[in-house]
Protein backbone atom coordinates (compact mmCIF):
# COMPACT_ATOMS: atom_id res chain seq x y z
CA UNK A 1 58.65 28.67 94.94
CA UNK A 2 60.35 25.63 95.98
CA UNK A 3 63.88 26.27 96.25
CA UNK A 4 64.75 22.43 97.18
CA UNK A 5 63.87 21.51 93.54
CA UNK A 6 66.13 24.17 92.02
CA UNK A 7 69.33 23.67 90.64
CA UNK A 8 72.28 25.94 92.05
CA UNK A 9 72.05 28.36 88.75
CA UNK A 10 68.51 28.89 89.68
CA UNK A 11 68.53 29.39 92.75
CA UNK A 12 71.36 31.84 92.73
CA UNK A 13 69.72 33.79 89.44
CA UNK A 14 66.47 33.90 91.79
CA UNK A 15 68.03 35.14 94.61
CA UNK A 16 69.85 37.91 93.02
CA UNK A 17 66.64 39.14 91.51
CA UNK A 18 65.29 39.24 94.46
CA UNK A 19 67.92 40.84 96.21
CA UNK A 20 68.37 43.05 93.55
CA UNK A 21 64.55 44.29 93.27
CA UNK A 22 64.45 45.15 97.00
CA UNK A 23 67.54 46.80 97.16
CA UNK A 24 67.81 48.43 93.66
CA UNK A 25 70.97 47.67 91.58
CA UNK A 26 73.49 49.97 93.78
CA UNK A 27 72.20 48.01 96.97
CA UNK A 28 72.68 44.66 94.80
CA UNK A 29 76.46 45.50 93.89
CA UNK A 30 77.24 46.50 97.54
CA UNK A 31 75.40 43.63 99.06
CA UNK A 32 77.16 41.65 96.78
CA UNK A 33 80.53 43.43 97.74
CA UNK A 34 80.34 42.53 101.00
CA UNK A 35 81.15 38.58 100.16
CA UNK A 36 83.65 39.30 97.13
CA UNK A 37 86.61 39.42 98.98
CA UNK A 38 88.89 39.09 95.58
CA UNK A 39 91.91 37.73 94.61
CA UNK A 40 96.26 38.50 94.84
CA UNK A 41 98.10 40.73 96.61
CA UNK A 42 96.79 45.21 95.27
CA UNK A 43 99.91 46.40 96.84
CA UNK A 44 102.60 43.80 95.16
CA UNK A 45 100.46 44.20 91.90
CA UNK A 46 100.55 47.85 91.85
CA UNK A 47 104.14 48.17 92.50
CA UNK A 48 105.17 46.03 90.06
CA UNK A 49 103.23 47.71 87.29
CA UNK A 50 104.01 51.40 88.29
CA UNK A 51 108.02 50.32 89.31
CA UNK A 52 110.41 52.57 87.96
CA UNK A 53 107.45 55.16 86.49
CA UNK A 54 107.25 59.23 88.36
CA UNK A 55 104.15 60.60 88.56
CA UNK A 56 104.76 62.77 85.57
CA UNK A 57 104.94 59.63 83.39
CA UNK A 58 101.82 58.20 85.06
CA UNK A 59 99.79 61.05 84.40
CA UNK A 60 100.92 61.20 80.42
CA UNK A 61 100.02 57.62 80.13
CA UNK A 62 96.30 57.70 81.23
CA UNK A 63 96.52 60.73 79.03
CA UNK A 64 97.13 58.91 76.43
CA UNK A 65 94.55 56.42 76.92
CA UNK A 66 91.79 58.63 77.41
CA UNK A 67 92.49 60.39 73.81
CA UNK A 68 92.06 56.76 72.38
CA UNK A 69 88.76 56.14 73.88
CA UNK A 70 87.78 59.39 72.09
C-alpha cells in the first residue's frame, strides 16, 4: 500500500483498521484516548448544571431517566 497516493480520509480509515485489528476494539478506543484531549472546562460545566441541586434531587433525577429508557 502506498500511503503517499492516499487521500487524508484514507489514510486515516486505513490506519485505524489497522490499529484497530492489532489491538482489538478496547485497545483501539484507548489508543485513540490517548490523543483526544477534549474540549471546555468538566469542572465549570458540571457546576453549572448541578448548581443549586442536593444530592437527594440528583439521585431522583437519573431516576427518572432510567424509568424512561424502560
Amino acid at each position: 500500500m502506498i500511503t503517499q497516493t492516499m487521500s487524508p480520509v484514507v489514510l486515516r480509515k486505513a490506519g485505524l483498521e489497522a490499529v484497530a485489528k492489532a489491538l482489538g476494539p478496547l485497545g483501539l478506543v484507548r489508543f485513540l484516548q490517548q490523543f483526544e484531549t477534549g474540549a471546555g472546562d468538566y469542572t465549570k460545566e458540571r457546576d453549572r448544571m448541578l448548581k443549586g441541586l442536593n444530592v437527594q434531587e440528583i439521585v431522583s433525577e437519573i431516576k427518572s431517566r432510567r424509568k424512561k429508557k424502560i
